[in-house]
Structure formats: C-alpha cells, structure tokens
C-alpha atoms as a PDB file:
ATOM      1  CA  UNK A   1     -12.210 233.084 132.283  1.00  0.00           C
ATOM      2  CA  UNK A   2      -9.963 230.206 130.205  1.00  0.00           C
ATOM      3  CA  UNK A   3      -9.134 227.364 131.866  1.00  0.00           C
ATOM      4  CA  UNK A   4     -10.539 227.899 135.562  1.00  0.00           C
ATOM      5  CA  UNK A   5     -10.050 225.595 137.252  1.00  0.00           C
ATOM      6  CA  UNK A   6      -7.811 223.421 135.639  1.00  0.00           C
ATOM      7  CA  UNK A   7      -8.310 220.632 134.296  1.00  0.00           C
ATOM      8  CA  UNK A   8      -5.465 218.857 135.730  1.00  0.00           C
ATOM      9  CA  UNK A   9      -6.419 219.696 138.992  1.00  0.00           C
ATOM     10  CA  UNK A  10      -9.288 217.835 138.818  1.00  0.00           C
ATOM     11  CA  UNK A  11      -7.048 214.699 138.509  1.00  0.00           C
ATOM     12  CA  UNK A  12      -4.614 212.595 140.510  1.00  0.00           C
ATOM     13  CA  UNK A  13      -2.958 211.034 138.259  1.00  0.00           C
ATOM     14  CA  UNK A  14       0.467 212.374 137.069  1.00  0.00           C
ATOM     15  CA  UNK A  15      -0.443 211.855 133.533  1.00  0.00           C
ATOM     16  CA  UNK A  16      -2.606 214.400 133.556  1.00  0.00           C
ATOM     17  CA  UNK A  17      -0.900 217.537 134.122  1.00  0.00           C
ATOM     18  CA  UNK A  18      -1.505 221.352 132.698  1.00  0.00           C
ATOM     19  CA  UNK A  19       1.153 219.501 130.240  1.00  0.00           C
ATOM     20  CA  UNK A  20      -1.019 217.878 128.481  1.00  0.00           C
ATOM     21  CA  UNK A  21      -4.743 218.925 129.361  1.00  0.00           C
ATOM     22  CA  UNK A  22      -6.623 221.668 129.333  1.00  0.00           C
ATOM     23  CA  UNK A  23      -9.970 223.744 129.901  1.00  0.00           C
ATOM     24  CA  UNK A  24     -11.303 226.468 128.134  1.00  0.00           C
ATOM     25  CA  UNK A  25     -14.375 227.892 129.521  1.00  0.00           C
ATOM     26  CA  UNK A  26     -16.702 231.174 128.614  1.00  0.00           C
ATOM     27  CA  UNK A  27     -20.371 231.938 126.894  1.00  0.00           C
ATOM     28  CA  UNK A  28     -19.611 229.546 123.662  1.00  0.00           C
ATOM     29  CA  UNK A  29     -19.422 226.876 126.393  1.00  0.00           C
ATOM     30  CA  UNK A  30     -16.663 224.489 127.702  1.00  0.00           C
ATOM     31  CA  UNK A  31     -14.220 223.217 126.072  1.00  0.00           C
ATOM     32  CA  UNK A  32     -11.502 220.017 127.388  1.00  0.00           C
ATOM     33  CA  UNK A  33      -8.391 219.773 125.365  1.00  0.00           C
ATOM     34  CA  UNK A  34      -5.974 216.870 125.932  1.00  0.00           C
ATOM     35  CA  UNK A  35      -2.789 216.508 124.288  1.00  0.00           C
ATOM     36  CA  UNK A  36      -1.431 213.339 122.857  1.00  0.00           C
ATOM     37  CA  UNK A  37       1.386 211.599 121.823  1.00  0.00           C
ATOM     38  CA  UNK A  38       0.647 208.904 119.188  1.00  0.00           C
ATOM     39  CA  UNK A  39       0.401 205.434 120.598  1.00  0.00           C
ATOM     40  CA  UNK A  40       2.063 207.040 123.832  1.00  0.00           C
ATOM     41  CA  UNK A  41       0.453 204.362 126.978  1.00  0.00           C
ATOM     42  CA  UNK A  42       0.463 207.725 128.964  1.00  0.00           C
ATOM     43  CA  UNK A  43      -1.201 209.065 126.189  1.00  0.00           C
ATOM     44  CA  UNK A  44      -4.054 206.356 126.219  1.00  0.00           C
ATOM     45  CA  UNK A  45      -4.520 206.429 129.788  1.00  0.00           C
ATOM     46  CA  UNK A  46      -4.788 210.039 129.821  1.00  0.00           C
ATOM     47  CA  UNK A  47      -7.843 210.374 127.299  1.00  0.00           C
ATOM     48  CA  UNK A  48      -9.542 207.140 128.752  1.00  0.00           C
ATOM     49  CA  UNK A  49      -9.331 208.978 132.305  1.00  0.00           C
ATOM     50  CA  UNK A  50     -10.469 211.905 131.115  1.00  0.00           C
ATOM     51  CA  UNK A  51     -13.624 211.049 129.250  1.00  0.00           C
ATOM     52  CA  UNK A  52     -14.649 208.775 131.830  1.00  0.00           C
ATOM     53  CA  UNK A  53     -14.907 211.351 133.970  1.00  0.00           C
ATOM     54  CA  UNK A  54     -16.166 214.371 131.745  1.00  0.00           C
ATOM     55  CA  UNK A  55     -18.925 212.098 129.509  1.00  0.00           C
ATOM     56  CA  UNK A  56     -18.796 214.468 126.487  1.00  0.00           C
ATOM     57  CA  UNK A  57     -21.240 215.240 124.241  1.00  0.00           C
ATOM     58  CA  UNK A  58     -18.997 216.146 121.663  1.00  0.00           C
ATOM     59  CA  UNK A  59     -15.727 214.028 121.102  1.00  0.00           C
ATOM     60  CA  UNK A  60     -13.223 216.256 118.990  1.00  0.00           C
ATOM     61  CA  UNK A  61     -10.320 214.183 117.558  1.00  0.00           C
ATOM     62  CA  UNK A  62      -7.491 215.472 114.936  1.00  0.00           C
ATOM     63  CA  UNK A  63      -8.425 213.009 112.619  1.00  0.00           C
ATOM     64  CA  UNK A  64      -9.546 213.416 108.979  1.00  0.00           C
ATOM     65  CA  UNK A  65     -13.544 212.976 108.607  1.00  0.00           C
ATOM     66  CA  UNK A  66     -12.670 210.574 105.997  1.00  0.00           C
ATOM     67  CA  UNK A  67     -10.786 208.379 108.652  1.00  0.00           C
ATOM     68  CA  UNK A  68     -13.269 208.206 111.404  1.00  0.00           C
ATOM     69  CA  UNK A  69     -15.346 204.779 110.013  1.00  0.00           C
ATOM     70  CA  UNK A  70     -11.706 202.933 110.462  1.00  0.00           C
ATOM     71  CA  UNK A  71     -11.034 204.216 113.960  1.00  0.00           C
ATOM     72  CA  UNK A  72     -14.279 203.632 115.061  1.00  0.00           C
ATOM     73  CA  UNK A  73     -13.909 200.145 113.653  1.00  0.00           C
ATOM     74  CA  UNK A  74     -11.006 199.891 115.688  1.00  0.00           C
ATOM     75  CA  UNK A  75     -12.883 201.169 118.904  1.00  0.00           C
ATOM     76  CA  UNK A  76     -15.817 198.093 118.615  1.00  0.00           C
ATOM     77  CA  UNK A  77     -12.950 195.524 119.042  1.00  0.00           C
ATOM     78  CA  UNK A  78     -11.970 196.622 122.597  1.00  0.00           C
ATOM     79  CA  UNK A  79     -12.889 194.821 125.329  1.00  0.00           C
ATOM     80  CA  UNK A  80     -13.221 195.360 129.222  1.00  0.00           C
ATOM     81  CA  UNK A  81      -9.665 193.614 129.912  1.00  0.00           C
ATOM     82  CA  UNK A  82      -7.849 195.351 126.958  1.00  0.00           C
ATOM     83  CA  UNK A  83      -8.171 198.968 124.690  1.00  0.00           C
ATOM     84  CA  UNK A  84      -8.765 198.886 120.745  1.00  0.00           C
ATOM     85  CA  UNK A  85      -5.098 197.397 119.122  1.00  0.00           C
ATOM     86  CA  UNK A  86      -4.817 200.319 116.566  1.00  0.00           C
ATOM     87  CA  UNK A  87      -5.330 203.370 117.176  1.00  0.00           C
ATOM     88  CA  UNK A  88      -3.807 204.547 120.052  1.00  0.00           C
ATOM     89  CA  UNK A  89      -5.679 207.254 121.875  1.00  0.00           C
ATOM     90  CA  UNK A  90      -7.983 208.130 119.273  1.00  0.00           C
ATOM     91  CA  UNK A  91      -9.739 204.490 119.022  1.00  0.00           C
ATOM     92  CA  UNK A  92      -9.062 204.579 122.667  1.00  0.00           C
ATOM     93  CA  UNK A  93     -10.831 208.049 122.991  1.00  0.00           C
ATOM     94  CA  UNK A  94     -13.737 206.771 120.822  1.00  0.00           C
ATOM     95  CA  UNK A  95     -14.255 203.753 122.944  1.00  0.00           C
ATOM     96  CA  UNK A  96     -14.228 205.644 126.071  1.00  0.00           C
ATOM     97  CA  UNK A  97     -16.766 208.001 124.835  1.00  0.00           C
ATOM     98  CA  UNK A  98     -19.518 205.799 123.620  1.00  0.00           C
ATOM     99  CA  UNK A  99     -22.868 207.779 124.066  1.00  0.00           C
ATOM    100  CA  UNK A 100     -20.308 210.844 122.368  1.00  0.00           C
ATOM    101  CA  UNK A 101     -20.956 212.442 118.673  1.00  0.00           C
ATOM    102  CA  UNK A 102     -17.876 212.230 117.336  1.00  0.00           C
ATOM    103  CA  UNK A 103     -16.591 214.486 114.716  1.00  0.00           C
ATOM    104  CA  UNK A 104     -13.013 214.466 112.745  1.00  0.00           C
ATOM    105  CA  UNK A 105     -11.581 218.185 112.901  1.00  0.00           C
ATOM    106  CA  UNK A 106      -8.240 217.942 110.903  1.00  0.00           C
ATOM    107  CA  UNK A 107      -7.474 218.154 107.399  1.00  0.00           C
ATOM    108  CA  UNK A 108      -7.781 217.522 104.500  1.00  0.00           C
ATOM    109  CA  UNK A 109     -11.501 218.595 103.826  1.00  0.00           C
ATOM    110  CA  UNK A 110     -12.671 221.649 102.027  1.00  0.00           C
ATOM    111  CA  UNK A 111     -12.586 223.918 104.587  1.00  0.00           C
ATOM    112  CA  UNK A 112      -8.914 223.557 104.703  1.00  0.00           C
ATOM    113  CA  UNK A 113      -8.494 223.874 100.577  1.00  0.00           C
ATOM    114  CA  UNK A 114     -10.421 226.426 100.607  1.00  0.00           C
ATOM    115  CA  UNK A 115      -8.688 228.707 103.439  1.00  0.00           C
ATOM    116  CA  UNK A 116      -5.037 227.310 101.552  1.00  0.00           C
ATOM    117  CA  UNK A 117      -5.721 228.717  98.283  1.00  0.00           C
ATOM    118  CA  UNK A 118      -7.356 231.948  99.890  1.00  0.00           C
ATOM    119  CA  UNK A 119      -4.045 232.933 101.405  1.00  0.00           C
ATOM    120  CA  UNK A 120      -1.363 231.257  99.123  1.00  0.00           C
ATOM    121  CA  UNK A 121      -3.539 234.129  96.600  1.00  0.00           C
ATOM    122  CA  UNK A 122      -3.736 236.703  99.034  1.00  0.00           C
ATOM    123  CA  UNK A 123       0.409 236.448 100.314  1.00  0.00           C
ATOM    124  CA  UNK A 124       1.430 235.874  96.385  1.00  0.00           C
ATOM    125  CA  UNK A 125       3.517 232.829  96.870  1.00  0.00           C
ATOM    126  CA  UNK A 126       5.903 232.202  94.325  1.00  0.00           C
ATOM    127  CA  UNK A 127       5.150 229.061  91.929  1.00  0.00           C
ATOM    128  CA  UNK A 128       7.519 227.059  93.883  1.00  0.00           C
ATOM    129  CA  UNK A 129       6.163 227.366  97.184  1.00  0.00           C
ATOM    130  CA  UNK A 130       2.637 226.819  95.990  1.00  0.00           C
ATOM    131  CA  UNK A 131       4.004 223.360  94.240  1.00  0.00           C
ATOM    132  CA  UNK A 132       6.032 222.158  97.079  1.00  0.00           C
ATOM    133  CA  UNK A 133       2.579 223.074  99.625  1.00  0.00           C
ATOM    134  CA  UNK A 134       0.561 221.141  96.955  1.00  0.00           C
ATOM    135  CA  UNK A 135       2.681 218.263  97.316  1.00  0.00           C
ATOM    136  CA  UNK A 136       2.690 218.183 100.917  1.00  0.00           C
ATOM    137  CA  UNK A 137      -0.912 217.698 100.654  1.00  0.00           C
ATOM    138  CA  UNK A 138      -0.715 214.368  98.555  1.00  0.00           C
ATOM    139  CA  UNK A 139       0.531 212.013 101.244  1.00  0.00           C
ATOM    140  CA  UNK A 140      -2.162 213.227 103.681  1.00  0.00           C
ATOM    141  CA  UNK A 141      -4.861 212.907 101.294  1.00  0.00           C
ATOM    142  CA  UNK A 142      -3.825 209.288 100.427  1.00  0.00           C
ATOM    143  CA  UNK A 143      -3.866 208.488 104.104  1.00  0.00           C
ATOM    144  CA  UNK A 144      -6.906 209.626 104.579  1.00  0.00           C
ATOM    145  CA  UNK A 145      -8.200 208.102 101.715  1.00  0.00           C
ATOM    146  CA  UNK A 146      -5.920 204.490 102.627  1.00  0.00           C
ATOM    147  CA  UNK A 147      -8.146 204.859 105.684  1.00  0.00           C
ATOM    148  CA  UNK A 148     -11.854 204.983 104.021  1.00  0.00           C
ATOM    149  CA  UNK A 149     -10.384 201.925 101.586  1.00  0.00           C
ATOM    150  CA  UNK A 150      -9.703 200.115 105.167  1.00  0.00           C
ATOM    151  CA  UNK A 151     -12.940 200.424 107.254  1.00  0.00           C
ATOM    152  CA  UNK A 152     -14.846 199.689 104.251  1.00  0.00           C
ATOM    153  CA  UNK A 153     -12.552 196.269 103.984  1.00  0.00           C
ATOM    154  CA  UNK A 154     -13.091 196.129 107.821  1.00  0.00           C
ATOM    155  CA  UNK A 155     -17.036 196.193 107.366  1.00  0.00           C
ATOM    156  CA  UNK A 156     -17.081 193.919 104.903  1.00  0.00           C
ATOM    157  CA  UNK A 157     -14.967 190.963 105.797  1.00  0.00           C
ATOM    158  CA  UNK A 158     -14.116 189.244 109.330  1.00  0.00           C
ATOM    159  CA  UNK A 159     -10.697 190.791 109.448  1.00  0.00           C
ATOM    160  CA  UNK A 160      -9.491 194.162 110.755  1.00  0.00           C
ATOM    161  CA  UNK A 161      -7.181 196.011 108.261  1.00  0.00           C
ATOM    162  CA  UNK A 162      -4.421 198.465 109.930  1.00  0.00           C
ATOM    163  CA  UNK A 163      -3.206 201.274 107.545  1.00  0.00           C
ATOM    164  CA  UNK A 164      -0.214 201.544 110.411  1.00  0.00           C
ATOM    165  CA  UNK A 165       1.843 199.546 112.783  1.00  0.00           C
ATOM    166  CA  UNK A 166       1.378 201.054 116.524  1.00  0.00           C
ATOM    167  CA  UNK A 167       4.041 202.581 117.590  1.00  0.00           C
ATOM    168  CA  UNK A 168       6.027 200.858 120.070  1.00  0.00           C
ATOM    169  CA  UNK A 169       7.875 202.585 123.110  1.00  0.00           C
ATOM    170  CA  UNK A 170      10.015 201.371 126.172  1.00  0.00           C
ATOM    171  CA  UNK A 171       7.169 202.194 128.247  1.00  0.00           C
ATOM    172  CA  UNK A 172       4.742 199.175 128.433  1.00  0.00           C
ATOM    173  CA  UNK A 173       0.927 199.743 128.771  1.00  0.00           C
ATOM    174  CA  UNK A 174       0.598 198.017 132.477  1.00  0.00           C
ATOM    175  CA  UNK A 175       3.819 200.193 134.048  1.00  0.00           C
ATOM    176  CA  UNK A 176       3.458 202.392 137.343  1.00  0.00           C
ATOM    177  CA  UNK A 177       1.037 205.644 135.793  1.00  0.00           C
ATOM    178  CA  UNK A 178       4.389 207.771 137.398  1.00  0.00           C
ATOM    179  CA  UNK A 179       6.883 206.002 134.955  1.00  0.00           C
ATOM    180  CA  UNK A 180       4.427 206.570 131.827  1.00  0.00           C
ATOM    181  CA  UNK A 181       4.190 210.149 132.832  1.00  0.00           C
ATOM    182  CA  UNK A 182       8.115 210.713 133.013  1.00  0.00           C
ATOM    183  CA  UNK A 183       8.624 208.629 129.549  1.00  0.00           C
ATOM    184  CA  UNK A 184       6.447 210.543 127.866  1.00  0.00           C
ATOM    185  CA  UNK A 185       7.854 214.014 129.445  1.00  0.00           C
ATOM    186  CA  UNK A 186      10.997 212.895 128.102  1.00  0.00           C
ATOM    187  CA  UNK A 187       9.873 212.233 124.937  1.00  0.00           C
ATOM    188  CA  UNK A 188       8.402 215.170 124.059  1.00  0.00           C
ATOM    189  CA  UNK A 189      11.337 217.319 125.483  1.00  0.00           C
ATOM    190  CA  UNK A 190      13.771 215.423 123.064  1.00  0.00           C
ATOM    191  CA  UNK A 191      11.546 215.836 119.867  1.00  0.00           C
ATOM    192  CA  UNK A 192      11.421 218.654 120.584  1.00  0.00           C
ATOM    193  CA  UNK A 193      14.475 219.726 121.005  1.00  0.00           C
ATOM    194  CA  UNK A 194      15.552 218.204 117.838  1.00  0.00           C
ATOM    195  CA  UNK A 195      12.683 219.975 116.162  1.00  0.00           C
ATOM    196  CA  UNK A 196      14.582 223.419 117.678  1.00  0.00           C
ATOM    197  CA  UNK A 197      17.998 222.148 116.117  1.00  0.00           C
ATOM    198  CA  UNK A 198      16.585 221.833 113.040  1.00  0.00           C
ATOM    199  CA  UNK A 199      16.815 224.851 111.000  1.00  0.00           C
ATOM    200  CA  UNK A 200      14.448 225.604 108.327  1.00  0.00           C
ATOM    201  CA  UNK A 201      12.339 228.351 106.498  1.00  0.00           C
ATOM    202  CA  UNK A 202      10.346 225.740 104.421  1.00  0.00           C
ATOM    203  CA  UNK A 203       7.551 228.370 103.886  1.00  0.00           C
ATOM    204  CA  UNK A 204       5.415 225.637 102.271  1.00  0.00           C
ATOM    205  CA  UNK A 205       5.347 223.547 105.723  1.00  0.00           C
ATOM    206  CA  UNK A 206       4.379 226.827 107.507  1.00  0.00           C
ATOM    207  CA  UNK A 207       1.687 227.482 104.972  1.00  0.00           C
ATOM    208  CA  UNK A 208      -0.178 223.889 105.531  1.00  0.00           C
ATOM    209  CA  UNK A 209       0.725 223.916 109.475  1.00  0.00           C
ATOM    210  CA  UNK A 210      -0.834 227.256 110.132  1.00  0.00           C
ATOM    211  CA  UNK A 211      -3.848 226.573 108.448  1.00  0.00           C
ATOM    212  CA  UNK A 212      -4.614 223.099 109.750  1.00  0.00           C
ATOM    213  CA  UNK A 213      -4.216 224.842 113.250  1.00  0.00           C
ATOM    214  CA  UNK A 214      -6.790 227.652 112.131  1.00  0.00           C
ATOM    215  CA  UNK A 215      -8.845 225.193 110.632  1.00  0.00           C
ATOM    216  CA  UNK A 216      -9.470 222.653 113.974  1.00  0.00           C
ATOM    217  CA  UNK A 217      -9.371 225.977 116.060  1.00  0.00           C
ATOM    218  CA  UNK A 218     -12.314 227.363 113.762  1.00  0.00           C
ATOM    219  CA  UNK A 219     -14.146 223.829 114.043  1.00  0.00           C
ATOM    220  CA  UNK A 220     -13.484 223.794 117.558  1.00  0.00           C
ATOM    221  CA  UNK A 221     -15.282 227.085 117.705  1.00  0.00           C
ATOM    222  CA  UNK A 222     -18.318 225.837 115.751  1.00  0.00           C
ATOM    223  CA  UNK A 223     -18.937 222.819 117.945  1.00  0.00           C
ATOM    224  CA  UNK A 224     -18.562 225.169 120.822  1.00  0.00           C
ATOM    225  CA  UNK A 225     -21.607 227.594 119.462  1.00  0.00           C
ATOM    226  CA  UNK A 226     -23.541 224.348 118.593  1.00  0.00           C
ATOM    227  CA  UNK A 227     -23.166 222.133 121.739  1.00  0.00           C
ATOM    228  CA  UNK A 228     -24.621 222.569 125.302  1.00  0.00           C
ATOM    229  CA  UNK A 229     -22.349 220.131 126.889  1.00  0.00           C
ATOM    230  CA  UNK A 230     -19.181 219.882 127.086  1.00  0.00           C
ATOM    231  CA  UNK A 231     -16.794 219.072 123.970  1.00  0.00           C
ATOM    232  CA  UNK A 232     -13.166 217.020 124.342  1.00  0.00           C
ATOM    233  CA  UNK A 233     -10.995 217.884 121.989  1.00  0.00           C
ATOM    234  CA  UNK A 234      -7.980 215.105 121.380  1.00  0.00           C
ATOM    235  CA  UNK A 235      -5.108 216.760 119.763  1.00  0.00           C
ATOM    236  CA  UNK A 236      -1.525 216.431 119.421  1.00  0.00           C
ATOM    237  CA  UNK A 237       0.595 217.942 121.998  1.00  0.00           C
ATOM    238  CA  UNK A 238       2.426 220.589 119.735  1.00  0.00           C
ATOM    239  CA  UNK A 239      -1.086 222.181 118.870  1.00  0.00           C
ATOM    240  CA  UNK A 240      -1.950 222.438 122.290  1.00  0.00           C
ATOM    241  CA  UNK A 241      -0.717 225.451 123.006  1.00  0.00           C
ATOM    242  CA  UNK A 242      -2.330 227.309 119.949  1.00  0.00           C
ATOM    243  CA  UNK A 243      -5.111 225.753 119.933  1.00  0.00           C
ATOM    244  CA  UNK A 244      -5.784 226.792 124.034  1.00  0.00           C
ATOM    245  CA  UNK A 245      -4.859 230.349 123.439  1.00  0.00           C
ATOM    246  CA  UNK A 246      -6.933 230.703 120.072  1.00  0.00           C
ATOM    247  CA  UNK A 247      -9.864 229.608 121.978  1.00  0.00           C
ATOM    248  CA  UNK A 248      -9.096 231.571 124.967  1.00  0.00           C
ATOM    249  CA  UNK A 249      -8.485 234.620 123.577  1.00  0.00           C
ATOM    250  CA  UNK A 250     -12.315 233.987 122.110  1.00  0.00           C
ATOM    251  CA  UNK A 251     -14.032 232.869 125.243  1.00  0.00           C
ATOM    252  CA  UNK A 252     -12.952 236.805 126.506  1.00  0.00           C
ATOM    253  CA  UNK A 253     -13.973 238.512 123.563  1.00  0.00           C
END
C-alpha cells in the first residue's frame, strides 16, 4: 500500500526522483515526503514543484516550532521573479504552500526531552554519555532560540535578520533542471561517503539522532490521524529513508 504510485512518477523533472521524494499512502491518509539538501537549487526547485502541484493541507518541515515565525518571515519577502533569500527550501516550501497549516516537526520541544530522558533511564547510560547527549542539545536549543530572537527583530523593524549565510554551491539557481539534479546526486554520494569513512561509536550522537527521527516520524503520524488532505513532509535526505519505512510499515498495520 506505501508509496503507490510514486511520487516521482508523477513528475518530469529529473529532480524529482524516488531519490528524493516519496509517497506513503493507507487509512491514516497520504503522506508526500521530499528530501532536501540545505540551500541545494535542486533542492528548492524540487519542493516548489512539488507543492504546486499537491496543494497541501498540511506543510511538514524539520524545523524547530520555535523557528517557524523567522522562516515564514523569510517566505513574505519572495516575489514572483525570485524565491525567499534565506531559507532555502524551507522558506521556499512555505511560500509555495500559502493556503498550507504549517507545523515545525523537529526538535528540540518537549516531546523530544521527554522521550530522551525516558530511554537514557531505561538503557542506563553511563554519566558520561548522558553529559556529552546533554551537550549536544545546547547548540540546537540556542539556534532555535537565535531564531525566535530574529523574527521577533524581523517584525519589529524594516530589516530582515539572517541567523545563517545560505549556503553557496557550484550549481547556480537558473542552470539546466538536469545539471542541478546531477550536482546534487553527487553531493550527497560524497557526504556520504565521507560520513561511511568516518568511524565512530559516539553513543551520545546515536541517542539524540534516533530520537529526533522517532520524534518527526511520531508527529508525522499525528498529522496523518488529524488531516483529511494530504500532508508534505520536507525533510533532510538522510531521514528519508527512515522516516518512509516507519510510516510504511504503519500504513499496513
């Protein structure tokens, strides 16, 4: 029952492949996840392509709650000729998706502290694993945190404050949608392939991946038992894959 048809299918555009987009469909209702690379032009295209096409009524994006004001900010200064200047695909994604509710479905928030501490209690971590997965936390909260400071600035005066510099690619926004595609291919494959030379058994990483995952899967989930229309999800691409199977495996249950 997941992801038939395709998404990609529906699509000719070579930026939207099974890649990077997705469809999970069943009784809790349908569900469009597109993968992302930050500030990526193929990445941009892809979402804006997308939700033209699927008009949402949920927009999903792996943002912290506490960051959506600023990227939504960012999203009101686009304009027909151009897309928002910061924010990449999620102020892209936002702009695209106007009539949309949009939600924020990564961490931090409670949900996530609370599901942490459950099973850093439940496994028995040792002190130093729970203080090295506490201090991962810190620079997340402060971003999201940087980016409530921001949109309230933004609100309040006539100038636009940007917590980050986009990131810039050798792959320019107005290039042939094949050569975007085949960049960003090839820029996933080499991240992560240095991600697979890497060696490490930081447990404390593992601990706050896993449960951000779990946490936008079980949000996902949520939204999907909430919403009669359909939801797109904006992720990045290495949740994808667990994301798509998590919420597979519950469309068959």
């Amino acid at each position: 029952m997941a992801e038939s048809p395709p998404l990609a299918a529906s699509f000719d555009d070579p930026r939207i492949t099974s890649q990077f987009a997705r469809r999970v469909t069943g009784p809790a209702g349908t569900c469009h996840l597109l993968g992302v690379v930050h500030d990526h032009p193929a990445s941009v295209a892809r979402v804006e392509t997308v939700l033209e096409s699927v008009d949402p009524d949920v927009l999903a994006l792996e943002l912290p709650a506490a960051a959506l004001p600023l990227y939504r900010a960012y999203a009101r200064e686009a304009t027909a000729e151009a897309p928002p200047r910061f924010g990449g695909e999620m102020s892209a994604a936002i702009n695209a998706a106007p009539a949309a509710t949009t939600v924020g479905i990564d961490a931090p928030n409670w949900s996530f502290l609370r599901r942490l501490v459950t099973r850093l209690i439940a496994d028995r971590v040792s002190p130093s694993t729970a203080r090295r997965v506490i201090s991962s936390l810190r620079g997340a909260t402060q971003e999201a945190l940087t980016c409530r400071l921001a949109a309230t600035l933004t609100h309040a005066t006539s100038m636009t404050v940007a917590c980050d510099d986009p990131i810039e690619y050798d792959c320019e926004a107005d290039a042939p949608p094949a050569e975007q595609a085949a960049h960003e291919r090839s820029h996933v494959a080499s991240v992560q392939a240095l991600l697979g030379s890497i060696q490490t058994d930081d447990s404390a990483l593992t601990y706050r991946d896993e449960t951000r995952e779990r946490c936008m899967i079980d949000r996902l989930e949520e939204l999907r038992a909430t919403t009669d229309g359909p939801i797109v999800a904006v992720v990045g691409v290495d949740h994808l894959e667990t994301i798509t199977d998590a919420l597979s495996c519950d469309s068959r249950e």
